[in-house]
Protein backbone atom coordinates (compact mmCIF):
# COMPACT_ATOMS: atom_id res chain seq x y z
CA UNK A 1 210.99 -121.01 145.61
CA UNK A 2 211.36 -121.11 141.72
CA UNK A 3 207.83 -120.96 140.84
CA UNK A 4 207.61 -117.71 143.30
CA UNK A 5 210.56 -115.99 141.52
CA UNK A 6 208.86 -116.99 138.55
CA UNK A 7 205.33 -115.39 139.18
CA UNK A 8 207.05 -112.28 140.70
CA UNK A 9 208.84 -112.14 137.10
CA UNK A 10 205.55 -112.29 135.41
CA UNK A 11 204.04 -109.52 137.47
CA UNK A 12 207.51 -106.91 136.76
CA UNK A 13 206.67 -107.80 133.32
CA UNK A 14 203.20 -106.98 133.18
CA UNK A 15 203.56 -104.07 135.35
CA UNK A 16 206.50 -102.53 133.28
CA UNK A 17 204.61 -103.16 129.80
CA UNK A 18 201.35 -101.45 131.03
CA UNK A 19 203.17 -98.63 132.16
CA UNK A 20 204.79 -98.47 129.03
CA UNK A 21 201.50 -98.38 127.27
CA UNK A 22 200.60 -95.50 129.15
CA UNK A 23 203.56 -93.60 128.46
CA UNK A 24 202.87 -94.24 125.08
CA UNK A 25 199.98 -93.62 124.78
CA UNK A 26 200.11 -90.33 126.61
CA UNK A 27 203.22 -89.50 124.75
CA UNK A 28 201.31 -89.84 121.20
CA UNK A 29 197.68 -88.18 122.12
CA UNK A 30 198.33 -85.38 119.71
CA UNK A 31 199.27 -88.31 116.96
CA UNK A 32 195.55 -89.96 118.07
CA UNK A 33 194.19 -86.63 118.09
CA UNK A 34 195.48 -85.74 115.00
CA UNK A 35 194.26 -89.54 113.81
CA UNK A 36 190.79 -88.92 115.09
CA UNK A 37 190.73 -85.49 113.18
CA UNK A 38 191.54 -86.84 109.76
CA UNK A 39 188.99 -89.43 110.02
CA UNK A 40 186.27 -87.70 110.71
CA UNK A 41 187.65 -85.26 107.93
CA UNK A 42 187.30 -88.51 105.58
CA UNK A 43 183.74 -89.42 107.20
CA UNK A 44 182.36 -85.87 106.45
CA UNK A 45 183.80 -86.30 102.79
CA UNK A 46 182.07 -90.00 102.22
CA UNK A 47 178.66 -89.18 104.23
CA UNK A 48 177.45 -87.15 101.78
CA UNK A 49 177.70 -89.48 98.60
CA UNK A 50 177.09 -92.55 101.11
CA UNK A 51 173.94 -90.89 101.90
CA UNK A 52 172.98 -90.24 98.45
CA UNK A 53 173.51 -93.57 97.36
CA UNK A 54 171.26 -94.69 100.24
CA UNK A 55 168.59 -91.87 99.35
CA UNK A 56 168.71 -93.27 95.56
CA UNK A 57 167.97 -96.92 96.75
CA UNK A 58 165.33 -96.00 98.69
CA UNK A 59 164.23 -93.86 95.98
CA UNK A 60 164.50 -96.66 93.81
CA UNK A 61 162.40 -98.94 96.57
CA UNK A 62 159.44 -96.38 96.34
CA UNK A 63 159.25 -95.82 92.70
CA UNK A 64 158.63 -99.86 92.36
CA UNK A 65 156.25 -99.47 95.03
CA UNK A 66 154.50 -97.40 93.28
CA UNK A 67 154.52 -98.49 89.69
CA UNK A 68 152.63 -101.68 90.86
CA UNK A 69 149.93 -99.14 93.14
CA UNK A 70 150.00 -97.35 89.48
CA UNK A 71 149.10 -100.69 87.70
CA UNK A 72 146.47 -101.42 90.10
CA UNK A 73 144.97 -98.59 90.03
CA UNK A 74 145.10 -98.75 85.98
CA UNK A 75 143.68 -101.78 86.22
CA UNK A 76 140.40 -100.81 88.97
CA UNK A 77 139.86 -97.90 86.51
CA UNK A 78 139.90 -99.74 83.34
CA UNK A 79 137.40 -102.20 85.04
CA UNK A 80 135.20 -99.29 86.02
CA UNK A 81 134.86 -97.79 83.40
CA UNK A 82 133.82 -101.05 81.36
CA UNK A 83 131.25 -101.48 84.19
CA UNK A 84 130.28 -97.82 83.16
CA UNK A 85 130.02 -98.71 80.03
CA UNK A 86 128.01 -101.89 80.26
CA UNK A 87 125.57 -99.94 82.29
CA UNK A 88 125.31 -97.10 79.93
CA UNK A 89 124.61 -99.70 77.50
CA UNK A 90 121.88 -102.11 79.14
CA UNK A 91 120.45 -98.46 80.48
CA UNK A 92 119.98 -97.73 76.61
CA UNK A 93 118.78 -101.17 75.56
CA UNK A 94 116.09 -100.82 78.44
CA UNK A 95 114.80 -97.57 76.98
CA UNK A 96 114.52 -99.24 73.84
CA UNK A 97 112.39 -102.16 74.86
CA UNK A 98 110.08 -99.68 76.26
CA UNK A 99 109.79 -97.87 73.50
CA UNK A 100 109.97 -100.42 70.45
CA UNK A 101 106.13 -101.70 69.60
CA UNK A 102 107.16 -104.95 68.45
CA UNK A 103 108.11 -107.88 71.34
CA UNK A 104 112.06 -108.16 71.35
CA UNK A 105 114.19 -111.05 72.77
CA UNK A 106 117.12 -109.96 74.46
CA UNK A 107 120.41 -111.52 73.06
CA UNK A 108 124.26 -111.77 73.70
CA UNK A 109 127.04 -112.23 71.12
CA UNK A 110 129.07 -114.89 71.49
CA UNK A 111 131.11 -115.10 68.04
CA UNK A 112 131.82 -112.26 65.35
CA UNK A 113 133.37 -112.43 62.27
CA UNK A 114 134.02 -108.66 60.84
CA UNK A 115 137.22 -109.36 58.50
CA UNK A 116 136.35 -109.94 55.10
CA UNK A 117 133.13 -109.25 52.89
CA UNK A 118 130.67 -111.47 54.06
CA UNK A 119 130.80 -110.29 57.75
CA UNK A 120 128.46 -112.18 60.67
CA UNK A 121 127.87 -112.60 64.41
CA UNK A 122 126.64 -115.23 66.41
CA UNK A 123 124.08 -115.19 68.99
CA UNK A 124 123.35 -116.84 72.04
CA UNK A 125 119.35 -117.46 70.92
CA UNK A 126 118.03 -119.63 68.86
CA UNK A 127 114.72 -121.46 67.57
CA UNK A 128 113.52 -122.88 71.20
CA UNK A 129 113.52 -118.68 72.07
CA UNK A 130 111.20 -117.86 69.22
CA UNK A 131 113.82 -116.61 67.07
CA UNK A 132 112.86 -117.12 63.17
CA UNK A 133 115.19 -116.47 59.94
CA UNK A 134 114.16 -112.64 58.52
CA UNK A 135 113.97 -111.19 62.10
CA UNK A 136 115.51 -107.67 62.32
CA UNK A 137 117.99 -107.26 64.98
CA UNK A 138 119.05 -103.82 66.55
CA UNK A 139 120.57 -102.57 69.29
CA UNK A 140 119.87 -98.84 71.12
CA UNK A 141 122.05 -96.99 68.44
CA UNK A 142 120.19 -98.83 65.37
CA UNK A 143 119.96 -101.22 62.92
CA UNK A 144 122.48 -104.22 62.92
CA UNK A 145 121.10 -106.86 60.76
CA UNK A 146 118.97 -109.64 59.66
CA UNK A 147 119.14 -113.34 60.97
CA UNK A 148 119.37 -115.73 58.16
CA UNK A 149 120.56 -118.67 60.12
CA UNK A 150 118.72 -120.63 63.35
CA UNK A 151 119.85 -123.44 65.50
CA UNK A 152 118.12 -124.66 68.78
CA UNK A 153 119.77 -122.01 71.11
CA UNK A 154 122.08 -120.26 68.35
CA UNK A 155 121.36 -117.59 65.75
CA UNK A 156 123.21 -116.23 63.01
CA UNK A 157 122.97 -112.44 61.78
CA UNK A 158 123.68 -111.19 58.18
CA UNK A 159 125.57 -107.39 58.97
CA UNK A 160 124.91 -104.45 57.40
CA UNK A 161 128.47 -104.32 56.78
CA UNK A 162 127.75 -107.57 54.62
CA UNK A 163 128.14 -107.50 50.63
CA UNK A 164 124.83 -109.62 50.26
CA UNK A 165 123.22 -107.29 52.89
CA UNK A 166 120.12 -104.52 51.36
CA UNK A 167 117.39 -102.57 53.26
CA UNK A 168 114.89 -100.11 52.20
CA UNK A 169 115.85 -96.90 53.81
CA UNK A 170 114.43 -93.15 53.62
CA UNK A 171 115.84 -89.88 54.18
CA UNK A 172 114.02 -88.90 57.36
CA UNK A 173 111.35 -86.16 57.29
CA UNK A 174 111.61 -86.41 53.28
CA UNK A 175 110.10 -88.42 50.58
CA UNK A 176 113.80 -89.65 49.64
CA UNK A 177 113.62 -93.11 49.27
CA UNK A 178 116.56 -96.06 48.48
CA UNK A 179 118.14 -98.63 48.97
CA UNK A 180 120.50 -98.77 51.64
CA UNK A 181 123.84 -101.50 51.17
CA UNK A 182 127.37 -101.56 51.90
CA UNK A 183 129.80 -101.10 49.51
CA UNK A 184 133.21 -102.08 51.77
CA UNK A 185 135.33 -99.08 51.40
CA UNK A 186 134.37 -98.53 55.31
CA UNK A 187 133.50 -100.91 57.93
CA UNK A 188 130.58 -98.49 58.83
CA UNK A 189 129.81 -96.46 55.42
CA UNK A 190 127.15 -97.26 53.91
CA UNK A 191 125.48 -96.32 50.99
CA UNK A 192 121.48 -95.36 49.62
CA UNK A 193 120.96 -95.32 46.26
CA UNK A 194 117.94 -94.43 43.78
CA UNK A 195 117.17 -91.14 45.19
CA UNK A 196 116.62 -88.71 42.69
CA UNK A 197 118.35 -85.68 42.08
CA UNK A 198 115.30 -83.50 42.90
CA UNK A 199 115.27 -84.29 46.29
CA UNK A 200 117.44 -82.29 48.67
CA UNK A 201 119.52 -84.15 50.88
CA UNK A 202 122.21 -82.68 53.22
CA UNK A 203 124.87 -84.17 55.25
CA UNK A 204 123.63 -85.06 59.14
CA UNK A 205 120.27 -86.36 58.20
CA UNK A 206 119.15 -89.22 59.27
CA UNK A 207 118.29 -92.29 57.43
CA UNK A 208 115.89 -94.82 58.52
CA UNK A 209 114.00 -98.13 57.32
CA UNK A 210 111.36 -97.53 55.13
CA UNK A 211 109.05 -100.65 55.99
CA UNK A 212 108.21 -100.58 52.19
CA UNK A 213 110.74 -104.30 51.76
CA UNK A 214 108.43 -105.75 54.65
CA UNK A 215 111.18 -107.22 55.90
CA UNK A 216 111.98 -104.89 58.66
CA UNK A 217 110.01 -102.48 60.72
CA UNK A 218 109.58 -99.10 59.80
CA UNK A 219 111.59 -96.09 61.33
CA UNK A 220 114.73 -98.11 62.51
CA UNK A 221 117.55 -95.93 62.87
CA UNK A 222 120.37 -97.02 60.43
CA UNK A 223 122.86 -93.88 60.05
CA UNK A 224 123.48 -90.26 59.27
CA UNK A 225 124.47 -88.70 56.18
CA UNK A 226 128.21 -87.66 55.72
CA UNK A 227 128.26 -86.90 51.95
CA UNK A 228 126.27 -86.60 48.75
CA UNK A 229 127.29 -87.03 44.79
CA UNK A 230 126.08 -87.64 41.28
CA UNK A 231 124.70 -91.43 40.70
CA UNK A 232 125.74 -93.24 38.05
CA UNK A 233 121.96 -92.86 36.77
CA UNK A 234 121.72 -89.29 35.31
CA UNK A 235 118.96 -88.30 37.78
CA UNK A 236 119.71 -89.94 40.65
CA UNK A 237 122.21 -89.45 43.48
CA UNK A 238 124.22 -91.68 45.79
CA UNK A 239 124.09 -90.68 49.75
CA UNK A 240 126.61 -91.98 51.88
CA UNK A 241 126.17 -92.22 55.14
CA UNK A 242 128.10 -93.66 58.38
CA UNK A 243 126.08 -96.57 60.29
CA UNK A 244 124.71 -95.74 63.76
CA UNK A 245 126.01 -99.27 65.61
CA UNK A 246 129.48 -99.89 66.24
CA UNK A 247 129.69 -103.83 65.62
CA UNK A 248 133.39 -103.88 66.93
CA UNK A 249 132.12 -102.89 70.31
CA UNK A 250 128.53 -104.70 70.14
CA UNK A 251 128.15 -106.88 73.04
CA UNK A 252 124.25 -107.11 73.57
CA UNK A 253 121.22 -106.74 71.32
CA UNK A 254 117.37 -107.26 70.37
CA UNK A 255 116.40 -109.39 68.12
CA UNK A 256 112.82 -107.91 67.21
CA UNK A 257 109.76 -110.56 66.84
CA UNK A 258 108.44 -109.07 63.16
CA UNK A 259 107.07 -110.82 60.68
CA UNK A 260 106.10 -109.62 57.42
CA UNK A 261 102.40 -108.95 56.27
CA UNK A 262 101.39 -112.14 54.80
CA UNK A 263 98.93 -110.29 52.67
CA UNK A 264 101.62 -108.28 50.98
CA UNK A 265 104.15 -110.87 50.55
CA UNK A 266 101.41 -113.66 48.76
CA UNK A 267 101.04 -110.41 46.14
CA UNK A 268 104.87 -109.98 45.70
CA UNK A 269 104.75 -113.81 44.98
CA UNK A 270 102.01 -113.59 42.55
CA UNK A 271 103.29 -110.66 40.91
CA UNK A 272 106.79 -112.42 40.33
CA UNK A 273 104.86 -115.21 38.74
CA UNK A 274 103.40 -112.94 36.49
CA UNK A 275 106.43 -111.35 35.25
């Protein structure tokens, strides 16, 4: 009989308290309403810097995104336009094999030294390719240098932007005729001396190898004139002029299979005997 008396108890309990939560709650609906209305009032006030804040991360998420596509696509360009380049280049030295009378051996450099006064470059032929010390070697824009130095499958090049390095040049389409060196107050300015005063020369022409040293062929493009002034010989003038080829970019060359007339080079000897 207890344990009845004490389940009905339970069950008044329960009963009275739920009631009492609905009386309550009924009793405060304006308070909820009034509960509900300031929090969306609060919500309306934080959703628009919440969403802001969201809008700036994702802002941030696409900016990253496309910084890297931005370095990628930096990248595929840069690589194009070497490719560009490269073909422009072996487009050019083509032409010039056709062109150029004398056999040629195509030729890659592999080491350059362009920092102090006796500049150089290193290339990937050698002796076992034919190549022999005094051979020109040029690429499509002009002349580069001379070898002076052959190994089995290596060859090394004396630049024209070399202290030791001289060429008999001419002022195309004139009788104006010097020697070309380089003087090192420009990487590419050169300079052709022994031209006489009498002999008009204007800035843009071009200047050329003689073939009188018979050490290199003749009409070799070497560089354009940029300047003119009084010699230090009182009738003679000093050209200067700014080398076709660019031997920071040079990549490939010719080195050009000449070799001086034997016939004028036993009369040079004998005539530096004589004298």
């Amino acid at each position: 009989m207890r344990r009845v008396t004490d389940a009905k108890d339970y069950i008044i309990t329960a009963l009275i308290l739920l009631l009492a939560i609905t009386l309550m709650v009924n009793r405060y609906d304006d308070g909820l309403q009034n509960a509900r209305k300031a929090s969306i009032t609060i919500l309306s006030y934080l959703e628009k810097p919440l969403s802001n804040i969201r809008i700036y991360r994702q802002a941030l998420t696409t900016n990253t995104y496309l910084q890297r596509q931005n370095v990628l696509l930096q990248d595929e360009l840069s690589r194009l336009r070497a490719v560009e380049q490269q073909n422009r280049v072996l487009r050019d030295l083509l032409d010039l094999r056709e062109k150029e009378s004398h056999s040629m051996i195509p030729v890659q450099v592999v080491a350059k030294e362009l920092a102090g006064l006796n500049n150089s470059l290193t290339l990937d032929a050698g002796s076992n390719d034919g190549v022999e010390v005094g051979m020109p070697v040029i690429n499509s824009d002009g002349l580069i240098g001379q070898v002076i130095v052959t190994a089995s499958n290596y060859s090394q090049v004396l630049l024209y932007s070399n202290s030791l390095f001289r060429v008999s040049a001419r002022v195309a389409d004139t009788r104006a005729f010097g020697i070309v060196s380089w003087q090192s107050t420009g990487y590419r300015e050169l300079v052709l001396n022994h031209v006489p005063q009498t002999i008009l020369v204007e800035e843009g022409q071009l200047v050329e190898t003689s073939g009188f040293s018979n050490q290199y062929p003749q009409g070799i493009p070497i560089g354009e004139v940029t300047r003119v002034e009084p010699g230090d010989g009182v009738e003679t003038q000093t050209i200067y002029l700014n080398a076709f080829a660019d031997l920071f970019t040079l990549s490939e060359a010719f080195i050009v299979k000449f070799q001086p007339d034997t016939t004028i080079q036993n009369l040079q000897e004998q005539q530096e005997e004589l004298f």
